[in-house]
Protein backbone atom coordinates (compact mmCIF):
# COMPACT_ATOMS: atom_id res chain seq x y z
CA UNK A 1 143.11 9.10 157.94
CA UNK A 2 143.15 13.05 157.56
CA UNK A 3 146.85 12.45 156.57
CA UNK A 4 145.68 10.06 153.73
CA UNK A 5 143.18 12.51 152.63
CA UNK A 6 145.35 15.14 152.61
CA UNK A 7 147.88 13.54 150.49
CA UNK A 8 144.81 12.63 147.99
CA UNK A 9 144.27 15.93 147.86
CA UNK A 10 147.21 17.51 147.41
CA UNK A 11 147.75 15.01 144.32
CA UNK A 12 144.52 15.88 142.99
CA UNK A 13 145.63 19.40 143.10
CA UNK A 14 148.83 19.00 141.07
CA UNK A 15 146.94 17.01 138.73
CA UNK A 16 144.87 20.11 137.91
CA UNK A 17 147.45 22.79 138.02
CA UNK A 18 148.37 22.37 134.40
CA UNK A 19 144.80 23.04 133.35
CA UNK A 20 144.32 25.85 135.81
CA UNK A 21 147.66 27.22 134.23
CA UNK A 22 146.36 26.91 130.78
CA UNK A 23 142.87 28.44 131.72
CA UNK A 24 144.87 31.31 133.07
CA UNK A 25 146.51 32.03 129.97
CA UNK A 26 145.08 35.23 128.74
CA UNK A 27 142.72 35.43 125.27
CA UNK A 28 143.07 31.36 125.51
CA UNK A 29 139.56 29.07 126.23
CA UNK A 30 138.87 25.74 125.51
CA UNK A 31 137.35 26.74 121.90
CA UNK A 32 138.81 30.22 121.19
CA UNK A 33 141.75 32.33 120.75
CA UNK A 34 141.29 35.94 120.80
CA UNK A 35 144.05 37.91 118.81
CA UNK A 36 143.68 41.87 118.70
CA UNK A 37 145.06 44.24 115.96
CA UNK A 38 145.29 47.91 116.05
CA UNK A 39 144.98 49.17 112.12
CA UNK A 40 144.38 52.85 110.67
CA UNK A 41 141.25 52.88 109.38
CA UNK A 42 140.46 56.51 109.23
CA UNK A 43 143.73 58.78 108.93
CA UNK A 44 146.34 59.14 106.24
CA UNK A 45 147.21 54.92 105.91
CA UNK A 46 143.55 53.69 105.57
CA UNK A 47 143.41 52.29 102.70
CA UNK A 48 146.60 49.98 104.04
CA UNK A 49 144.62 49.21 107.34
CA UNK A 50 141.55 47.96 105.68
CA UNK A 51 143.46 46.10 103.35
CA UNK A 52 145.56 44.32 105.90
CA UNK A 53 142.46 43.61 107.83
CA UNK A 54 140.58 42.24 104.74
CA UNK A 55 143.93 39.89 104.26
CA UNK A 56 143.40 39.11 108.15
CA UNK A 57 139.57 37.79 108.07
CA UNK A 58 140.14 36.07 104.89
CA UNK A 59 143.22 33.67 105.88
CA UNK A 60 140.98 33.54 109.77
CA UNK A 61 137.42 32.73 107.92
CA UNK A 62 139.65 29.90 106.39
CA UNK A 63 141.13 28.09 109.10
CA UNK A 64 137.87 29.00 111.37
CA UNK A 65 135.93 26.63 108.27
CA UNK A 66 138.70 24.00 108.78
CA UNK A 67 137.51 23.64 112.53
CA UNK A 68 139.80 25.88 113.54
CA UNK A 69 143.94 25.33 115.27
CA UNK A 70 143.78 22.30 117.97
CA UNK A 71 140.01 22.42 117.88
CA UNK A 72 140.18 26.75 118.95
CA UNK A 73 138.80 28.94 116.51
CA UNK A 74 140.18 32.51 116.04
CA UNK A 75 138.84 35.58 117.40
CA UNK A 76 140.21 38.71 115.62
CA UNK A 77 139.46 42.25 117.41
CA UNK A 78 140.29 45.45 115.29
CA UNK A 79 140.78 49.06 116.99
CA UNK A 80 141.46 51.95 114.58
CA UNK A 81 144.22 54.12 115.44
CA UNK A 82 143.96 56.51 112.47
CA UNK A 83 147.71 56.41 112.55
CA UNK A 84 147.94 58.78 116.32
CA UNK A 85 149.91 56.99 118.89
CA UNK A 86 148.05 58.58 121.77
CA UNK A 87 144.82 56.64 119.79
CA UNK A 88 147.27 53.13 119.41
CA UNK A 89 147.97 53.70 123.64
CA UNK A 90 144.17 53.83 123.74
CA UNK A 91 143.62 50.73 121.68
CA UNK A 92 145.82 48.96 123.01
CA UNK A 93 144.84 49.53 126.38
CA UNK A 94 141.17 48.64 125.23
CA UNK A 95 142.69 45.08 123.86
CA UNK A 96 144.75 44.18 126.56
CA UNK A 97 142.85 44.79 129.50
CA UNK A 98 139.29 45.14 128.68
CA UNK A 99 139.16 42.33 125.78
CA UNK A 100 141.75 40.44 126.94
CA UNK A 101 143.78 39.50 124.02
CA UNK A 102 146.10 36.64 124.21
CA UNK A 103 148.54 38.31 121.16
CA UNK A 104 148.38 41.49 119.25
CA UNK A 105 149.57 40.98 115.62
CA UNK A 106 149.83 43.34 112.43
CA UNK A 107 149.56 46.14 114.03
CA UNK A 108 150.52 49.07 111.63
CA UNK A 109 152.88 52.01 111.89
CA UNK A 110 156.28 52.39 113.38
CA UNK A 111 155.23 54.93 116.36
CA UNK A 112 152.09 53.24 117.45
CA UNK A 113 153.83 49.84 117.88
CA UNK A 114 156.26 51.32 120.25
CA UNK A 115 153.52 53.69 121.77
CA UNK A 116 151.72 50.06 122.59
CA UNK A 117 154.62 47.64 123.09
CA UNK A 118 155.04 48.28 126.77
CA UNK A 119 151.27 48.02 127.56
CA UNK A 120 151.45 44.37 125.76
CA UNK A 121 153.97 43.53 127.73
CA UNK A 122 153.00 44.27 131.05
CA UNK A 123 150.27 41.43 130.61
CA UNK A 124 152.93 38.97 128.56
CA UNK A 125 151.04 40.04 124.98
CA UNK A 126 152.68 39.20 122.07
CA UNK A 127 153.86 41.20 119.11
CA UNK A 128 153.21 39.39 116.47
CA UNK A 129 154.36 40.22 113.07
CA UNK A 130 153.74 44.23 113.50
CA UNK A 131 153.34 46.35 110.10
CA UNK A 132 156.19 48.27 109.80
CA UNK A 133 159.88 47.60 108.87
CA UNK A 134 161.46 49.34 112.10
CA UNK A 135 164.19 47.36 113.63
CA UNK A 136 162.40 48.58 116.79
CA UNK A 137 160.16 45.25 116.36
CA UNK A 138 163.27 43.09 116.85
CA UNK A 139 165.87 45.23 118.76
CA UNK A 140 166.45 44.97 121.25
CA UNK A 141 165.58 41.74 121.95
CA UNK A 142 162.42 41.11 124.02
CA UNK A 143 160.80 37.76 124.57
CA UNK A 144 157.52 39.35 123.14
CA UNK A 145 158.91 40.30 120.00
CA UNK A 146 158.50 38.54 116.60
CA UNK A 147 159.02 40.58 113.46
CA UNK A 148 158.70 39.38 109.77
CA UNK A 149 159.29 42.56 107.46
CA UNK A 150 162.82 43.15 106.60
CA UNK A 151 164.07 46.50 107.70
CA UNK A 152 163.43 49.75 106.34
CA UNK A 153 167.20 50.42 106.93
CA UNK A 154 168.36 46.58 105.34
CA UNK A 155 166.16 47.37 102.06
CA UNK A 156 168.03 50.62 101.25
CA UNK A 157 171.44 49.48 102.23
CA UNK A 158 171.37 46.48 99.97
CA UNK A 159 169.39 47.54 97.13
CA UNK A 160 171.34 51.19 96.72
CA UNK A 161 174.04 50.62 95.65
CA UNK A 162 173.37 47.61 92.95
CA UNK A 163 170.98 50.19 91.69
CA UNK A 164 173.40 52.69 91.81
CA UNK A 165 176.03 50.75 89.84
CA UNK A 166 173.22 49.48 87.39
CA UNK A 167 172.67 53.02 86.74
CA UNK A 168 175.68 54.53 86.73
CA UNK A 169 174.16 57.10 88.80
CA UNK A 170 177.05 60.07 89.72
CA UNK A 171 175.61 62.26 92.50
CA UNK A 172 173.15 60.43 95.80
CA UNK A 173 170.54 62.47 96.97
CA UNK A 174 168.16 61.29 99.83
CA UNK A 175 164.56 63.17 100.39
CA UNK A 176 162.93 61.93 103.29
CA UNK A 177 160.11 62.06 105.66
CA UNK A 178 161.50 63.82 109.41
CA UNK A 179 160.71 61.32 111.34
CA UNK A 180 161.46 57.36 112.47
CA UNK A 181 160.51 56.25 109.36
CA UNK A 182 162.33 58.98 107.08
CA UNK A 183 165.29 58.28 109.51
CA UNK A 184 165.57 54.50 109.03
CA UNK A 185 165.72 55.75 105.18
CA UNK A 186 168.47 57.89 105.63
CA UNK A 187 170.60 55.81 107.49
CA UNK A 188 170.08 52.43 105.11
CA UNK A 189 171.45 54.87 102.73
CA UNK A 190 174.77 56.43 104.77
CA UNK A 191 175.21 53.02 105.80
CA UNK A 192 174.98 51.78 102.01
CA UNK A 193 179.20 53.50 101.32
CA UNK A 194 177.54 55.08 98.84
CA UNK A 195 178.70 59.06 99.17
CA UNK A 196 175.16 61.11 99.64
CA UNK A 197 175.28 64.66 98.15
CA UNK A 198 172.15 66.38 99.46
CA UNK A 199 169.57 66.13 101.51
CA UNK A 200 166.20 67.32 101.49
CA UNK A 201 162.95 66.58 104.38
CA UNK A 202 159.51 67.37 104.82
CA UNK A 203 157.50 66.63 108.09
CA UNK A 204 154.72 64.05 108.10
CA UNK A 205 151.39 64.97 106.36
CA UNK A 206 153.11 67.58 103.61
CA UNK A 207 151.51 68.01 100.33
CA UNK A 208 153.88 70.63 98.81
CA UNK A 209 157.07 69.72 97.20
CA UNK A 210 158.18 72.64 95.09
CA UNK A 211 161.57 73.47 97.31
CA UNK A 212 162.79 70.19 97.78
CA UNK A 213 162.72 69.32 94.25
CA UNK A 214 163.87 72.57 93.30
CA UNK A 215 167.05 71.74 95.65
CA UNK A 216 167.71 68.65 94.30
CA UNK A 217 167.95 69.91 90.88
CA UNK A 218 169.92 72.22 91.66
CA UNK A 219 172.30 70.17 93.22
CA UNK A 220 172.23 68.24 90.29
CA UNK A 221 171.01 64.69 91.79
CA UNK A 222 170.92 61.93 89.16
CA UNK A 223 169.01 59.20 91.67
CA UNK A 224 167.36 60.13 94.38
CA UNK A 225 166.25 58.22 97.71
CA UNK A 226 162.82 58.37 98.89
CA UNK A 227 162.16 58.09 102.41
CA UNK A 228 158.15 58.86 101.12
CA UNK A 229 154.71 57.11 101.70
CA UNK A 230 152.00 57.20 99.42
CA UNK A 231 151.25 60.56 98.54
CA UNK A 232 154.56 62.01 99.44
CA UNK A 233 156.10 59.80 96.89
CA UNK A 234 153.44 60.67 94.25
CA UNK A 235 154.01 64.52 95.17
CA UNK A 236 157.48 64.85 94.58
CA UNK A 237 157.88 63.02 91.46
CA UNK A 238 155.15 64.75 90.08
CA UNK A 239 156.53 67.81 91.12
CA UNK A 240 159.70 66.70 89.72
CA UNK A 241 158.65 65.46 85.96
CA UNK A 242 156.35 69.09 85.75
CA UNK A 243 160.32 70.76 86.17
CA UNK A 244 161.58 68.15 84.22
CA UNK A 245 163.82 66.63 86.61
CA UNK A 246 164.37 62.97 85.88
CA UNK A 247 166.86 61.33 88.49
CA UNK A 248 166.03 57.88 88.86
CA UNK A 249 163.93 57.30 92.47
CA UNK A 250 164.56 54.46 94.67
CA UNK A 251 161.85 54.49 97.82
CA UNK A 252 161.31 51.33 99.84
CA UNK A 253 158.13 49.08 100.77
CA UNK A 254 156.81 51.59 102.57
CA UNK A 255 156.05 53.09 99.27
CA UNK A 256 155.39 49.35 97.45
CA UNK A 257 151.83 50.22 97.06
CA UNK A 258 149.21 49.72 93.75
CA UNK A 259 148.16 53.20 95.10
CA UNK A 260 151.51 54.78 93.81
CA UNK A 261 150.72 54.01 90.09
CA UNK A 262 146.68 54.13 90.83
CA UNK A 263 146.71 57.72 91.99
CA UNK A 264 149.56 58.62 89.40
CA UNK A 265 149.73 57.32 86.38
CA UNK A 266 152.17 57.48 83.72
CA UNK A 267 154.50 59.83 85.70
CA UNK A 268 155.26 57.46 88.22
CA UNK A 269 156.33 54.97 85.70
CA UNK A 270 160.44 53.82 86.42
CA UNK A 271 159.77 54.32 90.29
CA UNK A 272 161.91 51.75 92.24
CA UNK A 273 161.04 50.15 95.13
CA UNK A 274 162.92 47.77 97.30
CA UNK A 275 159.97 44.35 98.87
CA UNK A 276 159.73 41.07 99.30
CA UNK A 277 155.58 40.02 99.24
CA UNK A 278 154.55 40.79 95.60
CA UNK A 279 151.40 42.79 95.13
CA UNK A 280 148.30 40.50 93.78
CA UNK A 281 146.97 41.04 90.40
CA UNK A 282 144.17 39.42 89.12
CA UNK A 283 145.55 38.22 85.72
CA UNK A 284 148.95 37.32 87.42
CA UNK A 285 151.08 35.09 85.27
CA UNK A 286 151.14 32.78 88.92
CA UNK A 287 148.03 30.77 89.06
CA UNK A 288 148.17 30.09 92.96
CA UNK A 289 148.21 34.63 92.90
CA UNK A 290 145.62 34.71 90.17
CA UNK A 291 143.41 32.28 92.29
CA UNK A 292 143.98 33.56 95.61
CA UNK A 293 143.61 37.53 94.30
CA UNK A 294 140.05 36.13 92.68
CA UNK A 295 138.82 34.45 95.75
CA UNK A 296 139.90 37.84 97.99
CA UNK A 297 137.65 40.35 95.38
CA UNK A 298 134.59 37.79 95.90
CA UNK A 299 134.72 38.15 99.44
CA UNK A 300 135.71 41.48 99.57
CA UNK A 301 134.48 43.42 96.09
CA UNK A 302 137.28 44.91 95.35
CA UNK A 303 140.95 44.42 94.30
CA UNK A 304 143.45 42.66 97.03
CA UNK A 305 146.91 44.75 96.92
CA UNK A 306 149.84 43.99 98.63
CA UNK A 307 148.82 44.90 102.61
CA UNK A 308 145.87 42.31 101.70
CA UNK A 309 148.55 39.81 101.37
CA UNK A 310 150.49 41.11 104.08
CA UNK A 311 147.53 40.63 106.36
CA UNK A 312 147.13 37.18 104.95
CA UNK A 313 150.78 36.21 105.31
CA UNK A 314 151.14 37.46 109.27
CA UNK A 315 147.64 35.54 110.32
CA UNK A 316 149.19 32.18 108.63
CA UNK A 317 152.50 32.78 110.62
CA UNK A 318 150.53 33.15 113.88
CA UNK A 319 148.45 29.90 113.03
CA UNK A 320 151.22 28.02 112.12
CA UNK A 321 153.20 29.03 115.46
CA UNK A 322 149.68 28.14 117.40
CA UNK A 323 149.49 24.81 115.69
CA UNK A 324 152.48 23.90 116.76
CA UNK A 325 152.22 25.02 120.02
CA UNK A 326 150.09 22.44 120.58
CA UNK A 327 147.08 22.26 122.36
CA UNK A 328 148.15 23.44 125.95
CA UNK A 329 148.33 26.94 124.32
CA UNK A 330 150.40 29.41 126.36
CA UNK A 331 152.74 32.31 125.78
CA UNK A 332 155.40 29.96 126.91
CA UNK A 333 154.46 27.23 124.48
CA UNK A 334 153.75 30.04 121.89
CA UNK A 335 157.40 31.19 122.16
CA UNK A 336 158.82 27.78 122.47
CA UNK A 337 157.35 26.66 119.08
CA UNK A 338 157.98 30.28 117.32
CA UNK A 339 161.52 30.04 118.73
CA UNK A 340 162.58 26.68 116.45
CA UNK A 341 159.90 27.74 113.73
CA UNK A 342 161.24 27.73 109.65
CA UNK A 343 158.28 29.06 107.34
CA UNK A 344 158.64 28.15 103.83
CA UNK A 345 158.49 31.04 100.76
CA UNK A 346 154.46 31.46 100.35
CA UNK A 347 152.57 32.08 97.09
CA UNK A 348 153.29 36.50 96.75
CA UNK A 349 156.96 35.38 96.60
CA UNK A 350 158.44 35.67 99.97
CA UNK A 351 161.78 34.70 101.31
CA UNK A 352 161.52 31.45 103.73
CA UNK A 353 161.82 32.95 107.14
CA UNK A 354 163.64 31.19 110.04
CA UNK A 355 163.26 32.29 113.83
CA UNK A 356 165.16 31.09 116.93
CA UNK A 357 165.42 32.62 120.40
CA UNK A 358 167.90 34.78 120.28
CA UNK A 359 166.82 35.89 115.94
CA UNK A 360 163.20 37.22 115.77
CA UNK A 361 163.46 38.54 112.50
CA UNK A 362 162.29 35.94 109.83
CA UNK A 363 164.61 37.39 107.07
CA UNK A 364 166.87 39.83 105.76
CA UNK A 365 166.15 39.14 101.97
CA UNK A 366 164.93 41.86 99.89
CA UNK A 367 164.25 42.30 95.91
CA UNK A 368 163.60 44.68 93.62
CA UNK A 369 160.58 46.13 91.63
CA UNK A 370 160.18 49.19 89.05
CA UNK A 371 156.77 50.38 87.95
CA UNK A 372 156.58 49.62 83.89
CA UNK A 373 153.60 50.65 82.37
CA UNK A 374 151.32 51.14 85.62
CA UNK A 375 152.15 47.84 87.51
CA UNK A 376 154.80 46.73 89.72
CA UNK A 377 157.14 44.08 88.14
CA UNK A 378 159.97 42.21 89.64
CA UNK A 379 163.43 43.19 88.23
CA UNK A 380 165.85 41.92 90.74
CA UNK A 381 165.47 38.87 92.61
CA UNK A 382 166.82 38.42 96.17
CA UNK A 383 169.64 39.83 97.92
CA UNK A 384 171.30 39.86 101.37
């Protein structure tokens, strides 16, 4: 008899172990998934953190109106960093441990993704879709790593030298940022067999351009690489039409921002920049742009921009990868259904993306825009 009922019991305890399994499952309940994301939004990238966040809630509030993935609503959790990553360690610790997050996803900036990485990972959190274009978010591999924007390094080495060609262009300059960011610039470019002539940095945060520019016209550059952010890219060509210096400038998504012709008008007009998700306008020729880009400034009041679709492109990958999942939701059944996942081009233009498990970067495909008469327009379409 106590054999019998031990048996019975046993059995009813492997019955349950899936369910205690999935209860275990970190940020996962019956009726809620809790995803964290670590934005700046109070130092030098703001106005890309709230806008990514804004893109975030809005694509969220939708599915959350639809019932939800597998009957679970999303939780999203912001921490500011203001772009420190002794702050992102601090966030991250915050989402991880204390909120208990079951993946982190669009978190922005290069450093702070790699300041938080290992904490994530210690507690089998997910990197979902970070904002930045490091390779770091792929390589080397890790089981917790999914990455969607195509490298900061890829972009320049494809896009160089077509431009270059196009152009005609006779002597390759490269003015960059000293850092990971400015570095991934530089070496797109080296890597791009186009012959660099000079070189000019500036360390993060610098408002003053006057040398650099003055170097690079002296060294007579006709096209120039910009390893430059928002106001860094604004600075020097400013600095460089006042001298009247005209090379043409190639920069990268980083720099793929409304802000650049925004905050300088008319001068920045002919800037280059190498992207894939096309900023949002609200009299876009596309209707399904022109109607999302209305129904973002209703919720919002004010203009979406590209990091509004960014954040709006990263929470439909994450859905889509929870949906199919299914609804024993896991890391394990997270990474089983990313790991065979194909997402289709989306409404702002982007490449489809494919992921396996051994390929956790969606694409490699990058375009081409040029700023003509204050606002971004395609001029090349894809290339690998």
């Amino acid at each position: 008899m106590k054999f019998t009922q031990l048996l019975t019991a046993a059995a009813a305890a492997a019955l349950m172990l899936p369910v205690a399994q999935a209860q275990k499952t970190q940020g996962v309940s019956k009726s809620e998934i809790v995803v964290g994301s670590i934005q700046d939004l109070s130092g030098p990238l703001a106005p890309f953190g709230k806008q990514a966040r804004n893109g975030m809630l809005l694509r969220v509030e939708e599915l959350n109106e639809q019932g939800g993935v597998q009957g679970r609503k999303i939780k999203l959790l912001f921490e500011d960093s203001g772009y420190d990553p002794r702050r992102a360690v601090l966030a991250a610790q915050k989402l991880v441990n204390q909120d208990q997050i079951f993946a982190m996803a669009g978190h922005i900036g290069t450093a702070n993704n790699m300041a938080a990485m290992p904490i994530q990972f210690q507690k089998n959190v997910i990197n979902f879709f970070p904002l930045t274009a490091a390779r770091e978010m792929y390589e080397p591999h890790h089981r917790l790593k999914y990455s969607f924007a195509v490298p900061y390094f890829d972009q320049i080495k494809v896009m160089l030298p077509l431009l270059v060609a196009e152009k005609k262009a006779q002597k390759v300059c490269v003015h960059y940022q000293d850092d990971d960011f400015g570095l991934e610039i530089l070496r797109g470019a080296e890597a791009s067999g186009v012959a660099i002539a000079e070189k000019t940095t500036f360390k993060r945060g610098a408002t003053e351009f006057s040398s650099q520019v003055a170097k690079l016209k002296s060294s007579g550059c006709d096209f120039v690489v910009m390893g430059t952010l928002i106001r860094e890219t604004i600075g020097t060509i400013g600095e460089s039409r006042k001298t009247g210096f005209n090379p043409t400038f190639l920069g990268s998504s980083g720099a793929y921002t409304d802000l650049i012709h925004r905050l300088g008008p008319k001068f920045t007009d002919g800037f280059y920049a190498a992207m894939t998700v096309q900023n949002p306008y609200l009299d876009e020729a596309s209707q399904p742009i022109r109607f999302w880009a209305n129904k973002y400034k209703t919720k919002f009041n004010e203009d979406p921009t590209v990091f509004s679709a960014y954040g709006y492109i990263i929470m439909d990958g994450f859905i889509r990868a929870a949906d199919k999942a299914g609804a024993n939701l896991t890391t394990d059944s997270f990474i089983k259904a990313m790991d065979s996942m194909t997402i289709p081009p989306d409404i702002f233009g982007s490449a489809g993306a494919t992921f396996t498990a051994t390929k956790r970067l969606g694409s490699t495909a990058v375009r081409l825009s040029q700023i003509q008469d204050g606002r971004w327009r395609v001029v090349r379409d894809y290339a690998q």
